[in-house]
Protein backbone atom coordinates (compact mmCIF):
# COMPACT_ATOMS: atom_id res chain seq x y z
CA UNK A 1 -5.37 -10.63 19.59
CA UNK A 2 -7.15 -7.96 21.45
CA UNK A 3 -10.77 -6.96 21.42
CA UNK A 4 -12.16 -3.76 20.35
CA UNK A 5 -13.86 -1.84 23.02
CA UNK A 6 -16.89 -2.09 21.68
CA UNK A 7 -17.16 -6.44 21.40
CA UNK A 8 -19.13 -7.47 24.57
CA UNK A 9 -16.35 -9.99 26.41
CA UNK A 10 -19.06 -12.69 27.29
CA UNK A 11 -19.57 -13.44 23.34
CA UNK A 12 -17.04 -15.95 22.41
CA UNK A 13 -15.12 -15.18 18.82
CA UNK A 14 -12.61 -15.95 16.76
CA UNK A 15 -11.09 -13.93 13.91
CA UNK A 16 -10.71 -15.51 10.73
CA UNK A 17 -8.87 -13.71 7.69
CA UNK A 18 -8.99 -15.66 4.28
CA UNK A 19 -6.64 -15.32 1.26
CA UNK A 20 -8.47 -15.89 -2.13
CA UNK A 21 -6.38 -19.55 -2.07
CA UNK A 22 -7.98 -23.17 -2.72
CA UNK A 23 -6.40 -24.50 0.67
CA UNK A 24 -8.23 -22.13 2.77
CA UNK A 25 -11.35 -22.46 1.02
CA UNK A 26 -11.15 -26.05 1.32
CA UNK A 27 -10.50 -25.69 4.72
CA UNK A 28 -13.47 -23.89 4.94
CA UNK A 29 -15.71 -25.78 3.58
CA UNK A 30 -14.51 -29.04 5.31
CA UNK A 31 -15.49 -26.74 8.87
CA UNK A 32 -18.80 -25.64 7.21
CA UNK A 33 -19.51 -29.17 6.48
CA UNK A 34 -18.82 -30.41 9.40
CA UNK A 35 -21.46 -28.03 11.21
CA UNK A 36 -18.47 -26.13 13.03
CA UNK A 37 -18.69 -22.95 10.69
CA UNK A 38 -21.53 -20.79 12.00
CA UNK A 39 -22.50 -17.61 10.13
CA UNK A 40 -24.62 -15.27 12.08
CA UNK A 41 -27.79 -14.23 10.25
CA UNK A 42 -29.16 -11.27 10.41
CA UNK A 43 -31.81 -11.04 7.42
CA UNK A 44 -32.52 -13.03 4.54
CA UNK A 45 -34.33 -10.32 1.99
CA UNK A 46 -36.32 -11.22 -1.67
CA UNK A 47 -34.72 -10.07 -4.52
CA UNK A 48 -37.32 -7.49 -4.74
CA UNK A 49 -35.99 -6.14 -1.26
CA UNK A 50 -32.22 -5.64 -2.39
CA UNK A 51 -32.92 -1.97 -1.45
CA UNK A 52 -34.05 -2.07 1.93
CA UNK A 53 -30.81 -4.67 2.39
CA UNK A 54 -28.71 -2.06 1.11
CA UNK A 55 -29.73 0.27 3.65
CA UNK A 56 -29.81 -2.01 6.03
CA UNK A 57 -26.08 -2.23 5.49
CA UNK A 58 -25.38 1.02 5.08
CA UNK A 59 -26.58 1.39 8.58
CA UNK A 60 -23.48 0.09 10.18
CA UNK A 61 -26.01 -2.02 12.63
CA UNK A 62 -26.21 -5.19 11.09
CA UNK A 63 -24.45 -7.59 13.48
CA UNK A 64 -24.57 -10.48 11.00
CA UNK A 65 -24.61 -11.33 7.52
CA UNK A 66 -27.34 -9.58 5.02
CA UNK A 67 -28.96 -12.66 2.41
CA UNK A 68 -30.54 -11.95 -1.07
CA UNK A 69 -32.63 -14.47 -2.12
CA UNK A 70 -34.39 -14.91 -5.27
């Protein structure tokens, strides 16, 4: 696998692609509950914020995963 120019080489990553299957979800789930499936947050926004998290996304900046909460 090779790493787009723009990925800093210091930041350690895997890639992970996930077919809508019960085996890999499992398989997820066993990792995330075994505290070995990290997901980067970047902002966890009240339901009465879904519009600044949409622009936040729309941004192209957001280097982790956008949360709506209720």
């Amino acid at each position: 696998k090779s790493r787009g120019e723009d990925i800093d080489e210091d930041i350690p990553f895997r890639f992970v692609f996930v077919e809508p299957n019960s085996r890999h979800l499992e398989h997820l789930k066993e990792l995330a509950d075994e505290g070995r499936l990290k997901v980067e947050l970047t902002k966890a926004y009240s339901l009465d914020e879904t519009a600044q998290a949409l622009e936040q996304i729309e941004t192209l900046h957001t280097t982790g995963k956008i949360v709506i909460v209720p």
